[in-house]
C-alpha atoms as a PDB file:
ATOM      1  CA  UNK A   1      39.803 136.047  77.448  1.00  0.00           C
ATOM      2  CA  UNK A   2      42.248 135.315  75.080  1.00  0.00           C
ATOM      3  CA  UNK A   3      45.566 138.207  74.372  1.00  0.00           C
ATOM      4  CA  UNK A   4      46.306 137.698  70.989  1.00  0.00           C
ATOM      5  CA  UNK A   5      50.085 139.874  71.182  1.00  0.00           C
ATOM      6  CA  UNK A   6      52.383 141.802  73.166  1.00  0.00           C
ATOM      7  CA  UNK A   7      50.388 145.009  73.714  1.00  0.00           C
ATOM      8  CA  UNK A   8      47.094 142.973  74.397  1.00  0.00           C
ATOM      9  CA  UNK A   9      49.246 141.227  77.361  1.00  0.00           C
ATOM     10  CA  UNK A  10      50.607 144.428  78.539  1.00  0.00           C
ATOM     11  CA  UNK A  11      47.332 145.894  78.356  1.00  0.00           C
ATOM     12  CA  UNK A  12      45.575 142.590  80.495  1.00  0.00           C
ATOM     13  CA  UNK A  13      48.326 143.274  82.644  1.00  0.00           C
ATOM     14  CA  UNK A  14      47.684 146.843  83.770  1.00  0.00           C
ATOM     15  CA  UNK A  15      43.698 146.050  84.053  1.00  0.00           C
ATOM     16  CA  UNK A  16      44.695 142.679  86.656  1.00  0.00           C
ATOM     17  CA  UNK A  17      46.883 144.891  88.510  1.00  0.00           C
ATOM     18  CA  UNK A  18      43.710 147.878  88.681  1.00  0.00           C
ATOM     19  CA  UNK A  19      41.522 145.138  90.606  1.00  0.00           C
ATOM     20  CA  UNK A  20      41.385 145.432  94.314  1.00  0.00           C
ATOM     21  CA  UNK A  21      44.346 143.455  96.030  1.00  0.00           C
ATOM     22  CA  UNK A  22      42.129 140.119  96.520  1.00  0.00           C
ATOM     23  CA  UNK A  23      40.707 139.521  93.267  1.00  0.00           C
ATOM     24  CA  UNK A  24      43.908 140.936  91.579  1.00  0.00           C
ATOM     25  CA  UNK A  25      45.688 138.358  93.857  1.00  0.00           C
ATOM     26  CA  UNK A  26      42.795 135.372  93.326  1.00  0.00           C
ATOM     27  CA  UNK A  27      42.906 135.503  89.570  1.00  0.00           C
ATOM     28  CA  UNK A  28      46.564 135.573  89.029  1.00  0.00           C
ATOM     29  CA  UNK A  29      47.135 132.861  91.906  1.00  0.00           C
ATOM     30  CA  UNK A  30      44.321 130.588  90.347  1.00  0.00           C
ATOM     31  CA  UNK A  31      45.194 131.201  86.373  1.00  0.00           C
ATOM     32  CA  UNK A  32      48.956 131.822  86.180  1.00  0.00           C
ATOM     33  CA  UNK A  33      50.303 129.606  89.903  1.00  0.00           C
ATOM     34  CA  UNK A  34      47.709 127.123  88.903  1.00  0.00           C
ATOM     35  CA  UNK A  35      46.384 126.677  93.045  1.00  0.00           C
ATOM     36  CA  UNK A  36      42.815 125.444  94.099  1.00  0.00           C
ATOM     37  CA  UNK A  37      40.692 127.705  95.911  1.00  0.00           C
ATOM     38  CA  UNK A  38      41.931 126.342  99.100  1.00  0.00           C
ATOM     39  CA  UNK A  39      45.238 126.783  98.541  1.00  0.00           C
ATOM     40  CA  UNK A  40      44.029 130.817  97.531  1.00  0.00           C
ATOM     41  CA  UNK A  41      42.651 131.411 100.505  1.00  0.00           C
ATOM     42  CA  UNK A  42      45.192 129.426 102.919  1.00  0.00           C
ATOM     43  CA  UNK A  43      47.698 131.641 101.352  1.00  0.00           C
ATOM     44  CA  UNK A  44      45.456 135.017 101.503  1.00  0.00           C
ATOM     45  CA  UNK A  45      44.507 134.175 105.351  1.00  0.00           C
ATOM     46  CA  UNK A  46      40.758 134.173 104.476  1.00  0.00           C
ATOM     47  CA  UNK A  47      37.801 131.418 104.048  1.00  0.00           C
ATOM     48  CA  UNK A  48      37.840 129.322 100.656  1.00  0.00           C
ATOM     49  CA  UNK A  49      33.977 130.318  99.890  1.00  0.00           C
ATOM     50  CA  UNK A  50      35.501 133.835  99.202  1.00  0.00           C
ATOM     51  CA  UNK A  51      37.611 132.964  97.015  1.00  0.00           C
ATOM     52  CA  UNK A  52      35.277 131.752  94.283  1.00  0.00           C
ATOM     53  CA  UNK A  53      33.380 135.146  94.164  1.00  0.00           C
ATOM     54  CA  UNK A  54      36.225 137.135  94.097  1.00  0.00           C
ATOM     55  CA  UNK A  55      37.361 135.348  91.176  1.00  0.00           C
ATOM     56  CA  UNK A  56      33.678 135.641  89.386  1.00  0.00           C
ATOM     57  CA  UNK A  57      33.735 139.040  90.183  1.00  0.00           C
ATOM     58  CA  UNK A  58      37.246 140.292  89.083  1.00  0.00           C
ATOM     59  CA  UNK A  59      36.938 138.743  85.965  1.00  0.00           C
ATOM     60  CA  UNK A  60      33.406 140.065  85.219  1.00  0.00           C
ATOM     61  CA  UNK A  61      34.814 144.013  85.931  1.00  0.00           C
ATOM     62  CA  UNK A  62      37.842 142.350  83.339  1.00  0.00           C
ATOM     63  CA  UNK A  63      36.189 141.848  80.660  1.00  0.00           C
ATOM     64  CA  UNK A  64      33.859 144.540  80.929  1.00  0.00           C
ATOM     65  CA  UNK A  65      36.906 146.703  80.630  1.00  0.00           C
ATOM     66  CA  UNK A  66      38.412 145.146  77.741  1.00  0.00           C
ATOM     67  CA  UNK A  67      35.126 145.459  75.602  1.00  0.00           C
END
C-alpha cells in the first residue's frame, strides 16, 4: 500500500482513522511506532494473539477501500 503524494496520504489517513479504535490503533502502532505485537497489546490492555488479526483484518477493509 504504497501513497504516492500528499492527497493519497491525506486520503490513507481519513480511511485508518474510519477503522474501529483497535485495528485503527494496531496498524498505526505496528507500521508508523514500529512495536511488536506484544508491545500492541501490552499497551492496548488485551492478549497479543489479537493483535495479529486485527492487523490482517484492518488492512484487508484498507485496501478494499482504496481500490
Amino acid at each position: 500500500m504504497a501513497v504516492e503524494g500528499p492527497a493519497e496520504a491525506v486520503a490513507v489517513g481519513q480511511l485508518i482513522r474510519s477503522r474501529p479504535f483497535r485495528q485503527r490503533a494496531s496498524i498505526v502502532l505496528r507500521y508508523y511506532a514500529h512495536m511488536t505485537e506484544a508491545e500492541i497489546a501490552d499497551g492496548l490492555g488485551c492478549r497479543p494473539s489479537t493483535i495479529g488479526p486485527a492487523i490482517h483484518r484492518g488492512l484487508k477493509k484498507l485496501r478494499k477501500e482504496i481500490t
